[in-house]
PDB file of N, CA and C in Angstrom:
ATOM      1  N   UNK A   1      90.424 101.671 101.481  1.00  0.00           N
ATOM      2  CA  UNK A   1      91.853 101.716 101.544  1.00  0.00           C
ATOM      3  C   UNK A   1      92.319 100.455 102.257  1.00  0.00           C
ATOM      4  N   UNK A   2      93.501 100.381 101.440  1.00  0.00           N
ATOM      5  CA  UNK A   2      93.808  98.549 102.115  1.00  0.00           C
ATOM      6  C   UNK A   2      95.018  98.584 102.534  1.00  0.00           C
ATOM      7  N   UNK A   3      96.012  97.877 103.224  1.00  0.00           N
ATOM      8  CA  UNK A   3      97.386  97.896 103.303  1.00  0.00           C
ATOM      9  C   UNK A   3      98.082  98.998 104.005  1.00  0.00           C
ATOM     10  N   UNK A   4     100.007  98.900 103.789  1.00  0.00           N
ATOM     11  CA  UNK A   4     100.348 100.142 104.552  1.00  0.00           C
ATOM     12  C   UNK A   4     101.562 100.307 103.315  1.00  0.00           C
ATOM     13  N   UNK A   5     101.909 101.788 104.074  1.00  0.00           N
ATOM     14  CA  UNK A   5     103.296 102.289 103.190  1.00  0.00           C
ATOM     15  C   UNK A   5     104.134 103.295 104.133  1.00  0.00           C
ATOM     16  N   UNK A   6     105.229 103.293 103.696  1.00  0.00           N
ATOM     17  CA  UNK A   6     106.339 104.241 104.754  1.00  0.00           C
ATOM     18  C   UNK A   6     106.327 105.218 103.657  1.00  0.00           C
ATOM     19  N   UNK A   7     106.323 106.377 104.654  1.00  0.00           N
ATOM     20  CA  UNK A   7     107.022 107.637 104.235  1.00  0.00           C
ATOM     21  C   UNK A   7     107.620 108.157 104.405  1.00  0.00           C
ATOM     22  N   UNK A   8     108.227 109.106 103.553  1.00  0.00           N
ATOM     23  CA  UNK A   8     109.609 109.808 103.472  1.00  0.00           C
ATOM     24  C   UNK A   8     109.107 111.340 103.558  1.00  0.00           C
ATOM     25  N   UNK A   9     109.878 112.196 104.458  1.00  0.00           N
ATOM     26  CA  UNK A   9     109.577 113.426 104.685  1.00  0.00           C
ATOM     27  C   UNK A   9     110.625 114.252 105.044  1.00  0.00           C
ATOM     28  N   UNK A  10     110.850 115.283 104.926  1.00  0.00           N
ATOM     29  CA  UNK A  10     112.134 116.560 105.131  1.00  0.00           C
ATOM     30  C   UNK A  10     111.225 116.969 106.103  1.00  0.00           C
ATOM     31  N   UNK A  11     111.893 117.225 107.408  1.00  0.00           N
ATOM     32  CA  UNK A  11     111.398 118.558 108.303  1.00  0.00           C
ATOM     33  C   UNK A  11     113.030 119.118 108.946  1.00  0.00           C
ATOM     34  N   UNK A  12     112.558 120.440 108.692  1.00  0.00           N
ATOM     35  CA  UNK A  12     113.822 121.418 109.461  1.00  0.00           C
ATOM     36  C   UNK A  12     115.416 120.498 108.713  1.00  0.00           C
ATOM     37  N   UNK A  13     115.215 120.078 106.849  1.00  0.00           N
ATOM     38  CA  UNK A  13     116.164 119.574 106.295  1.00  0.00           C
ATOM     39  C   UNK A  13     116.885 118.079 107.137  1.00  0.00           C
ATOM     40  N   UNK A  14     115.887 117.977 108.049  1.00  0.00           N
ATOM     41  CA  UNK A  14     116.368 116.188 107.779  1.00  0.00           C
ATOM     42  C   UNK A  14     115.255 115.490 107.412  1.00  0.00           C
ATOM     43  N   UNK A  15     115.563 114.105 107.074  1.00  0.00           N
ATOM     44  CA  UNK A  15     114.745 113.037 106.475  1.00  0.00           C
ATOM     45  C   UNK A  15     114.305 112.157 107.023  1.00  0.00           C
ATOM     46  N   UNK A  16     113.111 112.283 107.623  1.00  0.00           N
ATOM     47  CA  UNK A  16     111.836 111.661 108.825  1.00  0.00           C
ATOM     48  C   UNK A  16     111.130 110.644 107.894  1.00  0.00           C
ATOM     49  N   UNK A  17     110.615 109.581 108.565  1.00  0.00           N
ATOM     50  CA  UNK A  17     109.891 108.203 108.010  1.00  0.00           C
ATOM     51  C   UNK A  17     108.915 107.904 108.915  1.00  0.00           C
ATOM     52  N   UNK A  18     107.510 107.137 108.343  1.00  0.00           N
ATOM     53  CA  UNK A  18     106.965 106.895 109.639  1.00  0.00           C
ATOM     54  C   UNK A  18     105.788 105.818 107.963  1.00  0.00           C
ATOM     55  N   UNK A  19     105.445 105.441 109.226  1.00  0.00           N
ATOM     56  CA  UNK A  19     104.060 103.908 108.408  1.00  0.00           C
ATOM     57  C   UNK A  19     102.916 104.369 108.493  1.00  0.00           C
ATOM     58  N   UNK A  20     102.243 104.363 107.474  1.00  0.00           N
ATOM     59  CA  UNK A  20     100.847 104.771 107.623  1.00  0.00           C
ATOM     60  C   UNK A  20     100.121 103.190 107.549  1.00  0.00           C
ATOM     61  N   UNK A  21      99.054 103.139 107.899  1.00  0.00           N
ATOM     62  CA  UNK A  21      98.348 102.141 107.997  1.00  0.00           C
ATOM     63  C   UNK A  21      96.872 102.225 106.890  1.00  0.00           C
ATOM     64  N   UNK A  22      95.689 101.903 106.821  1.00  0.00           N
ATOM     65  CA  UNK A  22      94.702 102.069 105.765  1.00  0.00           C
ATOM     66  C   UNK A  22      93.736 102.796 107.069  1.00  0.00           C
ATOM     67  N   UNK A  23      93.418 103.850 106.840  1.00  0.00           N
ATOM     68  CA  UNK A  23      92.606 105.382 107.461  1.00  0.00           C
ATOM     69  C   UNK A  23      93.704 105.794 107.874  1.00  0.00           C
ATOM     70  N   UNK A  24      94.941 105.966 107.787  1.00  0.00           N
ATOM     71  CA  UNK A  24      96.152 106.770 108.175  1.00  0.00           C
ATOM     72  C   UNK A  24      95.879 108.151 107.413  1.00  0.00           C
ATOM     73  N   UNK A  25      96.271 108.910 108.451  1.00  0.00           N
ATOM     74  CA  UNK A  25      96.350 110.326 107.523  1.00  0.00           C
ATOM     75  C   UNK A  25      97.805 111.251 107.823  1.00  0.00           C
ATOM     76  N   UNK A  26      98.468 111.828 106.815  1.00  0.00           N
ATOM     77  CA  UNK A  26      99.367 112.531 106.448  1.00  0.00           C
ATOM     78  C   UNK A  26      99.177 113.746 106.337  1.00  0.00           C
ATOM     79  N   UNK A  27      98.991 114.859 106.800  1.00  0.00           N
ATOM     80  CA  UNK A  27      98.849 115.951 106.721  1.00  0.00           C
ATOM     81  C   UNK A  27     100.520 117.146 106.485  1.00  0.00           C
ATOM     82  N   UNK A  28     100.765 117.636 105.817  1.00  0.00           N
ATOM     83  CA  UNK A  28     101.718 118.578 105.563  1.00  0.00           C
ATOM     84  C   UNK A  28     101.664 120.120 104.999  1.00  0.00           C
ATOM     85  N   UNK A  29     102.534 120.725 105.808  1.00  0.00           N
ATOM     86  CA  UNK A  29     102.440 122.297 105.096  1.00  0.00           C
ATOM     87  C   UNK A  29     103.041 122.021 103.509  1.00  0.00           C
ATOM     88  N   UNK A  30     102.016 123.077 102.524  1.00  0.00           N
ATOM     89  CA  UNK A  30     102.795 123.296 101.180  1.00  0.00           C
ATOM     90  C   UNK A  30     104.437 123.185 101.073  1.00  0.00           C
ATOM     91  N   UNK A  31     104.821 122.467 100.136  1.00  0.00           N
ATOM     92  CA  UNK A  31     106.316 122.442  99.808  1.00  0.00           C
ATOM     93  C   UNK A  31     106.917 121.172 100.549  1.00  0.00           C
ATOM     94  N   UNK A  32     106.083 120.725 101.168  1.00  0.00           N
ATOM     95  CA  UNK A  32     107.420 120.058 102.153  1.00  0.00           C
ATOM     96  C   UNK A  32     107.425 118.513 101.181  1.00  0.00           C
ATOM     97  N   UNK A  33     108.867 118.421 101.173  1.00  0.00           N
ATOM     98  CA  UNK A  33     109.256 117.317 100.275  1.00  0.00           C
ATOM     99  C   UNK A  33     108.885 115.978 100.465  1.00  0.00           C
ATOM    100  N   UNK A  34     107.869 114.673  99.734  1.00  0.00           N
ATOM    101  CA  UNK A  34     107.721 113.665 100.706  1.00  0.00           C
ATOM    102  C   UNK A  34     107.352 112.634  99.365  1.00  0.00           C
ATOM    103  N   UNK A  35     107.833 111.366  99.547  1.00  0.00           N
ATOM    104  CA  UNK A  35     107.789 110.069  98.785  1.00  0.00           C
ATOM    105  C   UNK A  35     107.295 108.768  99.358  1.00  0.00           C
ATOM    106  N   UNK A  36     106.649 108.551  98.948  1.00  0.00           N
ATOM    107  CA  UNK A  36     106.215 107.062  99.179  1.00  0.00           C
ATOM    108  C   UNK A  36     105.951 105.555  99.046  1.00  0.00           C
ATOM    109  N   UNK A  37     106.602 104.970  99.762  1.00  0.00           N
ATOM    110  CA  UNK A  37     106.875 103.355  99.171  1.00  0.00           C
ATOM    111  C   UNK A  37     105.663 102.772 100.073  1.00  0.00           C
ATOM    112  N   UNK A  38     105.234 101.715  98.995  1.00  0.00           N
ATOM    113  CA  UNK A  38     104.233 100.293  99.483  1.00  0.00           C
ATOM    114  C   UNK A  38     105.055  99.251 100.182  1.00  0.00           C
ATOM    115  N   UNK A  39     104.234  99.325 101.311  1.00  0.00           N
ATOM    116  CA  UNK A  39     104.650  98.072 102.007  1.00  0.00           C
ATOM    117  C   UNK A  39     103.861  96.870 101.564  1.00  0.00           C
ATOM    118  N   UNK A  40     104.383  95.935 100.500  1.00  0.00           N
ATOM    119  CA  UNK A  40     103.146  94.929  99.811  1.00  0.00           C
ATOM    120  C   UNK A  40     102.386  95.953  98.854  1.00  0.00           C
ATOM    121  N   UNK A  41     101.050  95.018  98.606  1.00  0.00           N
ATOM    122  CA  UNK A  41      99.808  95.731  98.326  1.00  0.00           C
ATOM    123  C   UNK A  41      99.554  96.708  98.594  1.00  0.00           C
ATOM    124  N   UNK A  42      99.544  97.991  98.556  1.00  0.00           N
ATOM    125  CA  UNK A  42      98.633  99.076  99.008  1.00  0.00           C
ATOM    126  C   UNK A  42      97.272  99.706  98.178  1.00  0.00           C
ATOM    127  N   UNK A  43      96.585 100.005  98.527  1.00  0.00           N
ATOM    128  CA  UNK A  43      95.079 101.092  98.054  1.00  0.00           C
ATOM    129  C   UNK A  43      95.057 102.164  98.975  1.00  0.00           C
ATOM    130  N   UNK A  44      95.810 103.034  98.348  1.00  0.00           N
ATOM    131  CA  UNK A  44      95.489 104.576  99.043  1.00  0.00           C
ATOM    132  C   UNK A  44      94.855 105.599  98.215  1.00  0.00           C
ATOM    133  N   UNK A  45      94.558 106.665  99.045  1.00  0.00           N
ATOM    134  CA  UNK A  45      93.643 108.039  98.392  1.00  0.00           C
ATOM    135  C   UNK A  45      94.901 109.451  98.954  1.00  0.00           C
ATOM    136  N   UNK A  46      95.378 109.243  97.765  1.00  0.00           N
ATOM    137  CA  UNK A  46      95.948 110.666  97.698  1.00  0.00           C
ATOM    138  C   UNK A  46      95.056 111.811  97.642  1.00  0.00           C
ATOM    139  N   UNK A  47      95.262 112.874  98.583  1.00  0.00           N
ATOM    140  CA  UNK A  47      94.489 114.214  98.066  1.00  0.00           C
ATOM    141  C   UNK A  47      95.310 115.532  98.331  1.00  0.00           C
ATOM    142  N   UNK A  48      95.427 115.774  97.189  1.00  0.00           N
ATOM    143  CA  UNK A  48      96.499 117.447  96.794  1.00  0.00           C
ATOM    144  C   UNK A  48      95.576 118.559  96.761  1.00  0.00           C
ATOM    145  N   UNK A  49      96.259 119.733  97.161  1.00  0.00           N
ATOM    146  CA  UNK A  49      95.742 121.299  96.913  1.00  0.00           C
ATOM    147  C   UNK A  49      96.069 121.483  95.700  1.00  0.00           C
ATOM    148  N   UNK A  50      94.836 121.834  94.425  1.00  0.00           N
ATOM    149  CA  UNK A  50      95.414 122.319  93.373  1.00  0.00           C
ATOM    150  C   UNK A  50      96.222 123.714  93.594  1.00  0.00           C
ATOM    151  N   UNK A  51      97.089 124.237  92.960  1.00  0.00           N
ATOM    152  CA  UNK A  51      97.677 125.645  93.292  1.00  0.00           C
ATOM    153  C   UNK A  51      96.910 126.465  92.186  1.00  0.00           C
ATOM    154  N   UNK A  52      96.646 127.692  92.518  1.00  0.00           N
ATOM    155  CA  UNK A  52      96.006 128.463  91.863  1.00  0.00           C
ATOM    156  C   UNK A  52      97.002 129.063  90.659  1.00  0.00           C
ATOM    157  N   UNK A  53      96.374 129.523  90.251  1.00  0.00           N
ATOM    158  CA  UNK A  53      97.644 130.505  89.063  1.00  0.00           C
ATOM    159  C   UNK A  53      97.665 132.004  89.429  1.00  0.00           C
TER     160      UNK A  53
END
């Protein structure tokens, strides 16, 4: 993982930001709303909970 990116996050319906760096980790409860822009270059590893059916 290379580079950084800001994120966008809802908690308690306002809209929180913060920089991840490369080994940054993001952790969130299910549902919670969140987007992400590259600062430059980035190489990140997204990893999602599949939802069951």
């Amino acid at each position: 993982m290379d580079g950084s990116v800001e994120i966008f996050y809802k908690r308690e319906g306002k809209v929180c930001s913060g920089v991840l760096n490369a080994r940054g980790i993001f952790y969130t409860s299910e549902g919670t709303e969140h987007l992400v822009h590259p600062l430059g270059v980035a190489k990140v590893l997204v990893i999602e909970h599949e939802r069951g059916v």
